[in-house]
N, C-alpha and C. Protein backbone atom coordinates (compact mmCIF):
# COMPACT_ATOMS: atom_id res chain seq x y z
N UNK A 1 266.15 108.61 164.74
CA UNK A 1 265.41 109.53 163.93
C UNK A 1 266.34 110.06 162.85
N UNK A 2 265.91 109.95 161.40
CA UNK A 2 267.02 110.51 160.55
C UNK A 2 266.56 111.79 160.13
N UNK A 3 267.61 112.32 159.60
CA UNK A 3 267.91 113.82 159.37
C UNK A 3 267.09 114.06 157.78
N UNK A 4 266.45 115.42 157.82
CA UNK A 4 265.70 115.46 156.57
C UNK A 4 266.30 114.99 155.50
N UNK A 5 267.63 115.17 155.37
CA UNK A 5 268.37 114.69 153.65
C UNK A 5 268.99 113.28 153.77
N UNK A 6 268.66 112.07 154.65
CA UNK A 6 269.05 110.97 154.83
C UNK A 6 267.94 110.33 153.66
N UNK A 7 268.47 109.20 153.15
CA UNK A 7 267.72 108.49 151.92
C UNK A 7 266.61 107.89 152.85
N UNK A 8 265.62 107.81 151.82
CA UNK A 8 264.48 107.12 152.23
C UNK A 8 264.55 105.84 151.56
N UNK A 9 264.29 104.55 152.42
CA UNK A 9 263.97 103.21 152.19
C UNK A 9 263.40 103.26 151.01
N UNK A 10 263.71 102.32 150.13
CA UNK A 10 263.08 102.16 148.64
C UNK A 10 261.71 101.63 148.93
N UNK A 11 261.85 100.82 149.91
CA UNK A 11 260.29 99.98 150.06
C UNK A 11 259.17 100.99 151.03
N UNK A 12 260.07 101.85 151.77
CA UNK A 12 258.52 102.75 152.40
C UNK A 12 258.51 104.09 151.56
N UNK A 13 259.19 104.21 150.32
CA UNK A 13 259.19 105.22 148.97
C UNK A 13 258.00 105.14 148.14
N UNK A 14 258.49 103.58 147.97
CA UNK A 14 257.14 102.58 146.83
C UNK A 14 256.11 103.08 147.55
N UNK A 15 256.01 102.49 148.77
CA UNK A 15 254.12 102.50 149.70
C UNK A 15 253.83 103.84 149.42
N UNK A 16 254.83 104.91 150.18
CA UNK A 16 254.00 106.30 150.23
C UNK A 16 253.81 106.81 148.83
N UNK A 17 254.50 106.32 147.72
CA UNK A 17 253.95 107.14 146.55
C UNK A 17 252.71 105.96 146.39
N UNK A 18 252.61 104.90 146.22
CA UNK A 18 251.23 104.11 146.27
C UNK A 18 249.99 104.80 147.03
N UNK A 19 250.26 104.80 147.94
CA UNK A 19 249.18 105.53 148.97
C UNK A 19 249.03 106.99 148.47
N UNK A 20 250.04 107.98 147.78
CA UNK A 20 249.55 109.37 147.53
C UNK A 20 248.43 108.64 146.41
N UNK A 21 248.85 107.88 145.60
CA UNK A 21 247.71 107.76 143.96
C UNK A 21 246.39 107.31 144.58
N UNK A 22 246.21 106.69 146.04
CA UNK A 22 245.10 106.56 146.29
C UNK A 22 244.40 107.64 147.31
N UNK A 23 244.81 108.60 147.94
CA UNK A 23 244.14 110.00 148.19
C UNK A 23 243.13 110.31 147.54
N UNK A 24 241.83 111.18 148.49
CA UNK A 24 240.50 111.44 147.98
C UNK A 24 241.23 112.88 147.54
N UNK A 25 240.44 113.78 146.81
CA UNK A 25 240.84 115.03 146.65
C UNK A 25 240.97 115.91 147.75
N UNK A 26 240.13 115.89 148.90
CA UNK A 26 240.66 116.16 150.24
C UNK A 26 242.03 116.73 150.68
N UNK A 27 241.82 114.84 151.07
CA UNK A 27 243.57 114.60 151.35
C UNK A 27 244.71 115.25 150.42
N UNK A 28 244.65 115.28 148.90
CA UNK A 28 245.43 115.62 148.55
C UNK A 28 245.40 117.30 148.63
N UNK A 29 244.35 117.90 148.63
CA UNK A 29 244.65 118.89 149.52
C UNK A 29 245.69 119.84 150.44
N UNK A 30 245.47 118.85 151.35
CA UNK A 30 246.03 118.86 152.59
C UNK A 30 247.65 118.33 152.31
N UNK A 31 247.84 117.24 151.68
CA UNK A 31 249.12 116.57 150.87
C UNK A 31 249.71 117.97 150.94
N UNK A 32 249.70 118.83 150.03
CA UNK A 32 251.17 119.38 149.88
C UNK A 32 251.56 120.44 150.50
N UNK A 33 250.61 121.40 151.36
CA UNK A 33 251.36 122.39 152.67
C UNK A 33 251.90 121.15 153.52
N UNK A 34 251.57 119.51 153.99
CA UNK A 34 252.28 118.51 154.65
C UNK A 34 253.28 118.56 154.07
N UNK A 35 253.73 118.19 152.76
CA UNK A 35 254.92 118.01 152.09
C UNK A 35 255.40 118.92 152.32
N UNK A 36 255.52 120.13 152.77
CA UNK A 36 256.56 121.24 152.57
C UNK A 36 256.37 121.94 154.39
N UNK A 37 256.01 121.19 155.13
CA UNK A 37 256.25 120.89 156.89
C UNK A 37 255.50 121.92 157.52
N UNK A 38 254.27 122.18 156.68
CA UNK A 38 252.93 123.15 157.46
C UNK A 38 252.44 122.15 158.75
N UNK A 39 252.08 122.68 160.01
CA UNK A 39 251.36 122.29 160.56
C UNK A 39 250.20 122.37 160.72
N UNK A 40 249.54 121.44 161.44
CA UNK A 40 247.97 120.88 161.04
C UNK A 40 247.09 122.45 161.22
N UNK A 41 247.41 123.56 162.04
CA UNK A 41 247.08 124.87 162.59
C UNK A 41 246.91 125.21 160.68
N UNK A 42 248.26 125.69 160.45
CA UNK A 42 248.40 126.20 159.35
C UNK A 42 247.91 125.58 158.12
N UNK A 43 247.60 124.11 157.76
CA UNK A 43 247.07 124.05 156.54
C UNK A 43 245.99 124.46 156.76
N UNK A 44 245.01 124.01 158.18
CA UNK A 44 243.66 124.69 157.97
C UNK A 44 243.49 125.97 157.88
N UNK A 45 243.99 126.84 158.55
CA UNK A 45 244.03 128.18 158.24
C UNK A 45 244.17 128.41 156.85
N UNK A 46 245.09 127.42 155.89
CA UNK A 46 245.18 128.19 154.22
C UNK A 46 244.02 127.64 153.60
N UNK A 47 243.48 126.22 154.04
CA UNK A 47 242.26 125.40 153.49
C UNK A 47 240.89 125.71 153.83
N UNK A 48 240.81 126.49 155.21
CA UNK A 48 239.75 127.06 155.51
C UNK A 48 238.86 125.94 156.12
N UNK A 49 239.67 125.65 157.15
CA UNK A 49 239.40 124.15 157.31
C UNK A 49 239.72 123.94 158.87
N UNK A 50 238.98 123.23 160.23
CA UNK A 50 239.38 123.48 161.23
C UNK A 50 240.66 122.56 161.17
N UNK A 51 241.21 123.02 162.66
CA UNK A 51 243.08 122.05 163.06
C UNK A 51 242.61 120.17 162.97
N UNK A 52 240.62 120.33 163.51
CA UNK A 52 240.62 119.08 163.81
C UNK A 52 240.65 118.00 162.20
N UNK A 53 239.84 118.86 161.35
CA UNK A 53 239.96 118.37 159.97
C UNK A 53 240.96 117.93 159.37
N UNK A 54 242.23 118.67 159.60
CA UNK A 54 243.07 118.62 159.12
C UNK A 54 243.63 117.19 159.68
N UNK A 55 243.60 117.05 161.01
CA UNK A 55 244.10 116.22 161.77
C UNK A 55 243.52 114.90 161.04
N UNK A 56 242.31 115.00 161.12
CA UNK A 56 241.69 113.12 160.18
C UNK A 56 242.50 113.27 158.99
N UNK A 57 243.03 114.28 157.99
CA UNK A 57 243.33 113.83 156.91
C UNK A 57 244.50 113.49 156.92
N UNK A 58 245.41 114.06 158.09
CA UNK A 58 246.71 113.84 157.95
C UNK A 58 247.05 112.34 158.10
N UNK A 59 246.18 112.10 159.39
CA UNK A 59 246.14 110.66 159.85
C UNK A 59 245.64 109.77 158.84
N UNK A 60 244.77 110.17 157.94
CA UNK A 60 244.24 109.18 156.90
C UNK A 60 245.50 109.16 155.84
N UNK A 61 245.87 110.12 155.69
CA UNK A 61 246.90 109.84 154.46
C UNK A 61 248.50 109.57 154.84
N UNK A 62 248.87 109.39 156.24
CA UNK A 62 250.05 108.99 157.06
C UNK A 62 249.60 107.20 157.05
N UNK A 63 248.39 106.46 156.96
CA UNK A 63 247.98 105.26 157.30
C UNK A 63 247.48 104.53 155.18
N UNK A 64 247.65 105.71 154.52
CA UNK A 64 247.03 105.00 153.58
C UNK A 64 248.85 105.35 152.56
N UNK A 65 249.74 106.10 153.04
CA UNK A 65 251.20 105.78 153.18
C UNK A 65 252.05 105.14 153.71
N UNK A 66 251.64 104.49 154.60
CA UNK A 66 252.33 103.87 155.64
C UNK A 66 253.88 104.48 156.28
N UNK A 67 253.21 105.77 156.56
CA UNK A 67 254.58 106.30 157.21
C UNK A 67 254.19 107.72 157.56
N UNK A 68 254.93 108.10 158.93
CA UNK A 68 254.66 109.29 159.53
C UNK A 68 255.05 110.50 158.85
N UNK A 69 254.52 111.66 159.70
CA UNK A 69 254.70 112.92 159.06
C UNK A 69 255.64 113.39 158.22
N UNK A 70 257.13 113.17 159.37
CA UNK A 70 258.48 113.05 158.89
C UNK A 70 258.92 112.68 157.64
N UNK A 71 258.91 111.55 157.59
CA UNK A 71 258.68 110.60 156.39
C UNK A 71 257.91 111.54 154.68
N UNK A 72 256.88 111.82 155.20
CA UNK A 72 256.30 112.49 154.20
C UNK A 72 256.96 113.73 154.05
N UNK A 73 257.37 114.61 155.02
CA UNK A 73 258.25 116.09 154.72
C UNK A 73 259.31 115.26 154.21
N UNK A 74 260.18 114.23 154.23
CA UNK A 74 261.42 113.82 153.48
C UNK A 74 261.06 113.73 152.40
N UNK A 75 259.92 113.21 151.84
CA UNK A 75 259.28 112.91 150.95
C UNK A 75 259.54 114.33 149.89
N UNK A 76 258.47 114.57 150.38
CA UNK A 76 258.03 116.02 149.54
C UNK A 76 259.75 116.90 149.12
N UNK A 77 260.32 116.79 150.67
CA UNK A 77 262.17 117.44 149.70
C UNK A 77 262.76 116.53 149.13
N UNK A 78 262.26 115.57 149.09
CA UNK A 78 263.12 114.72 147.71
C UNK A 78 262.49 114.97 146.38
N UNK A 79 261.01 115.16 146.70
CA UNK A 79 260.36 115.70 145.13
C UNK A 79 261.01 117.23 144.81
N UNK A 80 261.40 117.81 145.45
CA UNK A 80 261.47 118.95 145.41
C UNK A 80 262.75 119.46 144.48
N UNK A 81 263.82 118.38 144.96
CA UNK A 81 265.19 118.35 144.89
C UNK A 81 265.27 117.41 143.17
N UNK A 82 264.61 116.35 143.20
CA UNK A 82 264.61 116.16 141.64
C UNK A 82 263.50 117.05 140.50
N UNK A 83 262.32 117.91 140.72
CA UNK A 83 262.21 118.34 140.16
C UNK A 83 263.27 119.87 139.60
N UNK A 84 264.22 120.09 140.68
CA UNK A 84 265.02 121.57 140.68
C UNK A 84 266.35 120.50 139.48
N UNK A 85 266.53 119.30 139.71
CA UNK A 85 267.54 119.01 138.86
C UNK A 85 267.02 118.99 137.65
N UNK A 86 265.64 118.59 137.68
CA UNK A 86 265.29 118.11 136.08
C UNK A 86 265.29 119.91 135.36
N UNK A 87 264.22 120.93 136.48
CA UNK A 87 264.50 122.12 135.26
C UNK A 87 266.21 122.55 135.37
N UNK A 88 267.16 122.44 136.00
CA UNK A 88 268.52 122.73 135.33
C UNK A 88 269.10 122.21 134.51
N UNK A 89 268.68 120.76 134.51
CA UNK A 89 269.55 120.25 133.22
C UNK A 89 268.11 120.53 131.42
N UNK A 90 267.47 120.83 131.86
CA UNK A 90 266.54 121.78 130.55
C UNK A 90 266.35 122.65 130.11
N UNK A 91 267.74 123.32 131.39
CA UNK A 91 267.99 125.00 131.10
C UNK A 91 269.48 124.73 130.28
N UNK A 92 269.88 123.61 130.36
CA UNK A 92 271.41 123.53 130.01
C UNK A 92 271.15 123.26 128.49
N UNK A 93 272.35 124.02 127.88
CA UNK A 93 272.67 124.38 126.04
C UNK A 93 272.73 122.72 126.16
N UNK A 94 272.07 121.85 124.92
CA UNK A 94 272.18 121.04 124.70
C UNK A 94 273.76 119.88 124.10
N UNK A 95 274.41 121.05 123.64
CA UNK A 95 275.98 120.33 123.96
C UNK A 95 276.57 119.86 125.09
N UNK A 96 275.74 120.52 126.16
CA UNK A 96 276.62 120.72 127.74
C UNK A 96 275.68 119.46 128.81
N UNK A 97 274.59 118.75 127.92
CA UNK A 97 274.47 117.72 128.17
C UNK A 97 274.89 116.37 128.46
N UNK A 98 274.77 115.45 129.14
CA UNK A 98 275.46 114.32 128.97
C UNK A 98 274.27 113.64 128.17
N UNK A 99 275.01 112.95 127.14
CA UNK A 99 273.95 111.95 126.16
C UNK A 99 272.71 111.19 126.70
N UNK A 100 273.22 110.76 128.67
CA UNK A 100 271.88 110.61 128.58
C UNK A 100 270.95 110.99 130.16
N UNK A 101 271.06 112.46 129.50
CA UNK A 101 270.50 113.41 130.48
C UNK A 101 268.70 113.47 130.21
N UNK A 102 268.80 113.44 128.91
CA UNK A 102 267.00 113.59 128.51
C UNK A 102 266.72 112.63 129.41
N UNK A 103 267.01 111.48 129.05
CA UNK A 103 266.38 110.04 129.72
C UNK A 103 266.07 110.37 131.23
N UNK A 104 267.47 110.37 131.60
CA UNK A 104 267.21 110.62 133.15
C UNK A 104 266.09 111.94 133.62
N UNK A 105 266.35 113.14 133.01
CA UNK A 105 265.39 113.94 133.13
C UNK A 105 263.66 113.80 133.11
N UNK A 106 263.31 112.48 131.84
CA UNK A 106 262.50 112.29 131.43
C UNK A 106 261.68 111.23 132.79
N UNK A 107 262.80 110.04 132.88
CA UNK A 107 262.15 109.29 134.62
C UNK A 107 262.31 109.90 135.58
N UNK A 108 263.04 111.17 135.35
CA UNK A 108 262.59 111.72 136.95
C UNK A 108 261.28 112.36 136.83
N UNK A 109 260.52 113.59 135.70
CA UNK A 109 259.49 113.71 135.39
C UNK A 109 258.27 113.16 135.69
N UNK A 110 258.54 111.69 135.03
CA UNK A 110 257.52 110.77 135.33
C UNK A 110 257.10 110.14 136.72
N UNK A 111 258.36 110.30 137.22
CA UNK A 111 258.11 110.01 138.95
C UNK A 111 257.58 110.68 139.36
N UNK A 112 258.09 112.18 139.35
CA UNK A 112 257.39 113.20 140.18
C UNK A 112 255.85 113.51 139.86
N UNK A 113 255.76 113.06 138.57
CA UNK A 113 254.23 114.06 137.59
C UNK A 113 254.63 115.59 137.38
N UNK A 114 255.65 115.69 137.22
CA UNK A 114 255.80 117.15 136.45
C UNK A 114 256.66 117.31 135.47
């Protein structure tokens, strides 16, 4: 079992961001108290939604990712961790840049959608 800040496989990275773009609005829902390690109790309680509801969506969107819960909380702190780099280096005086910080800033953006 690896530790939350251990890298995630490039190939079960690809699937689970594949599988988030195909989520009903539901699921995505439910997606991001998962991403940030709510349990199934607690998203329904914020969604207004029973534990069992929660439970089909988790399972639907753990199978349309191909990868367990875990997996998805690694997930979500790796989004977490490149969106916190991209706003510091956009807080940084543009001299104190490296030449090619936009860029990188710019594909991490695009990965995340923010």
């Amino acid at each position: 079992m690896g530790a939350l800040l251990d890298p995630i496989d490039p190939a079960v990275l690809k699937r689970a961001v594949d599988g988030i773009l195909r989520l009903t609005p539901a699921e995505l829902r439910v997606l991001g108290p998962l991403l940030v390690g709510q349990t199934n109790a607690e998203i329904g309680a914020e969604l207004g939604s029973s534990r069992r509801t929660v439970e089909v969506h988790v399972g639907r969107i753990q199978e349309r990712c191909g990868c367990d819960r875990r997996t998805l909380i690694r997930l979500g702190h790796l989004l977490d961790q490149e969106r916190a780099v991209a706003e510091y280096i956009k807080r940084m005086p543009a001299y104190e840049r490296h030449p090619g910080a936009r860029k990188v800033a710019k594909a991490r953006a695009e990965i995340t959608g923010k």
